[in-house]
N, C-alpha and C. Protein backbone atom coordinates (compact mmCIF):
# COMPACT_ATOMS: atom_id res chain seq x y z
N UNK A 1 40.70 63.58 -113.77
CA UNK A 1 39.88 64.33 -114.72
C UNK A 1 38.69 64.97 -114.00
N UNK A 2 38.95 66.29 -114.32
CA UNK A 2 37.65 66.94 -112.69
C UNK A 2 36.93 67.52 -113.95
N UNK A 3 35.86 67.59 -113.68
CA UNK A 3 34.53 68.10 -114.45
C UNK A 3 34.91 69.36 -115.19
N UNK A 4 35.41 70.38 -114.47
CA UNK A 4 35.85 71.30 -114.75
C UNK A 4 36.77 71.33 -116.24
N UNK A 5 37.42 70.51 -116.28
CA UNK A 5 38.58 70.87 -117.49
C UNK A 5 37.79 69.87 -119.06
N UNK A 6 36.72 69.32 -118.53
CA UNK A 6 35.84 69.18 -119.68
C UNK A 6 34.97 70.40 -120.15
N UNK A 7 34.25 71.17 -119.21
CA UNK A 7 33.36 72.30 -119.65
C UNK A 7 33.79 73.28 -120.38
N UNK A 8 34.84 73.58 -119.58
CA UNK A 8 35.70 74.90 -120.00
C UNK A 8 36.37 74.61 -121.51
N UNK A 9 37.21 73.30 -121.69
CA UNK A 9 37.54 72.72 -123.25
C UNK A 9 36.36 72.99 -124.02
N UNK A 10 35.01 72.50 -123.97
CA UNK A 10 34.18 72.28 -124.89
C UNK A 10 34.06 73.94 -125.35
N UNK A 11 33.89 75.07 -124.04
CA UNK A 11 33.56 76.10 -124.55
C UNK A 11 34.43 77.16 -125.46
N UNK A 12 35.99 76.53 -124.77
CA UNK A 12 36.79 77.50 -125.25
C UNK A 12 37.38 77.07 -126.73
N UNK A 13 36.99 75.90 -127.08
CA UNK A 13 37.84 74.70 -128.01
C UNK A 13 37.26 75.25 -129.50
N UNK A 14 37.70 76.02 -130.13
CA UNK A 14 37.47 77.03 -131.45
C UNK A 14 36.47 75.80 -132.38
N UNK A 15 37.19 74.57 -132.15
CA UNK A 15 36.44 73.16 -133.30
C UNK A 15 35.27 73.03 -132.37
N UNK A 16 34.91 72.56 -130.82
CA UNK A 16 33.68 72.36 -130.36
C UNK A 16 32.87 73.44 -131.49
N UNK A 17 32.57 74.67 -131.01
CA UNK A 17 31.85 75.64 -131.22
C UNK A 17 31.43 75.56 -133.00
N UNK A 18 32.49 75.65 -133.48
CA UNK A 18 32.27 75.47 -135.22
C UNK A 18 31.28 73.99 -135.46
N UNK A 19 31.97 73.12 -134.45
CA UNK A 19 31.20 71.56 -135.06
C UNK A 19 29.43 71.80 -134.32
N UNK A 20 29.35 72.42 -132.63
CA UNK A 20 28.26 72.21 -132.67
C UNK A 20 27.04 72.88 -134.03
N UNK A 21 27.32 74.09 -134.44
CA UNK A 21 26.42 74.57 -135.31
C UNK A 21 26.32 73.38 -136.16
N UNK A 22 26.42 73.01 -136.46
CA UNK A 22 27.06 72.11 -137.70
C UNK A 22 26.42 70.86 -137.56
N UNK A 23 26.76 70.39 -136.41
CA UNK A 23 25.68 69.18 -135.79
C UNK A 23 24.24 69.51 -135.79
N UNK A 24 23.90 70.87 -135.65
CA UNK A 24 22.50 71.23 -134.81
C UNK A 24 22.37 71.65 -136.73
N UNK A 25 23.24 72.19 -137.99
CA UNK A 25 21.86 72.25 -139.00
C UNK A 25 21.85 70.67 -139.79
N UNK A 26 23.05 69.66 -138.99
CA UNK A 26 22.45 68.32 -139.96
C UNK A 26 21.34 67.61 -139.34
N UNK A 27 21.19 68.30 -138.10
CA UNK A 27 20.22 67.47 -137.06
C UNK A 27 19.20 68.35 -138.37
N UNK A 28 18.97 68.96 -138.25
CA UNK A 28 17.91 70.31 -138.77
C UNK A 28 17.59 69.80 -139.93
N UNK A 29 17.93 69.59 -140.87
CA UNK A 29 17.82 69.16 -142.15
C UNK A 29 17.32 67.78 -141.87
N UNK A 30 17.73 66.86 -141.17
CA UNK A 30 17.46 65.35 -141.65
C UNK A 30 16.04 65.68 -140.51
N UNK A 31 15.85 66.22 -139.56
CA UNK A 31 14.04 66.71 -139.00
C UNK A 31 13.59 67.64 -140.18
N UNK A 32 13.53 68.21 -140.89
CA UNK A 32 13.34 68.81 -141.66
C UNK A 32 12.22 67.82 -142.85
N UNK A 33 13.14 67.10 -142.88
CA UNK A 33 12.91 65.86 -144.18
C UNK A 33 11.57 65.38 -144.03
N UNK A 34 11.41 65.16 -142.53
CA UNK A 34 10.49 63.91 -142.10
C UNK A 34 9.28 65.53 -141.03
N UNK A 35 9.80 66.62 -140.80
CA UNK A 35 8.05 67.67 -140.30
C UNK A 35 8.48 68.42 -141.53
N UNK A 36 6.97 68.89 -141.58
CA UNK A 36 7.20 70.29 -142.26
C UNK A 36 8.18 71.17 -142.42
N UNK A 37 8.31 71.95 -143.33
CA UNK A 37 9.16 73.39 -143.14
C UNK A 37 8.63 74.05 -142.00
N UNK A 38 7.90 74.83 -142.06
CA UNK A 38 7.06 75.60 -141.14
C UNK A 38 7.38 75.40 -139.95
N UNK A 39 7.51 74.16 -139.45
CA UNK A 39 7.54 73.74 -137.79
C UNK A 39 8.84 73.48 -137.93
N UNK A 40 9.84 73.03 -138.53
CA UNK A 40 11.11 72.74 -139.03
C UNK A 40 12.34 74.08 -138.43
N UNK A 41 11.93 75.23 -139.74
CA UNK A 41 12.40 76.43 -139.37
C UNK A 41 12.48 76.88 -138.40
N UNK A 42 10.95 76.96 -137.68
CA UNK A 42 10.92 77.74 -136.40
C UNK A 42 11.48 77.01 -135.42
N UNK A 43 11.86 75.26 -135.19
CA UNK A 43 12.70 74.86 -133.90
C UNK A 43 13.95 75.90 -134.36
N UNK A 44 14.68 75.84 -135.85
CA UNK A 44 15.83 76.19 -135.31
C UNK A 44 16.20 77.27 -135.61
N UNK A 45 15.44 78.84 -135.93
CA UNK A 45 15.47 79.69 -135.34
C UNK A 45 15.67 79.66 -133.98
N UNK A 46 15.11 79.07 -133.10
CA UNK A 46 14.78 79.19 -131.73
C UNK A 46 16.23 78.72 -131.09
């Protein structure tokens, strides 16, 4: 298993890509809960 055929899966893998968003707005929401909106929004704009 060479490094390589992990990177390239994660990027090319249609489910990685759909799940990371997905991870990054439940991360978003449950930080959300506990800072402000204000500071909230703008991490994940960014």
């Amino acid at each position: 298993m060479s490094p390589t055929s992990r990177a390239p899966t994660m990027r090319m893998n249609p489910s990685g890509t759909r799940d990371m968003p997905t991870f990054i707005d439940e991360l978003a929401k449950d930080e959300a809960k506990n800072q402000p909106k204000g500071d909230s929004e703008n991490a994940v704009k960014e």
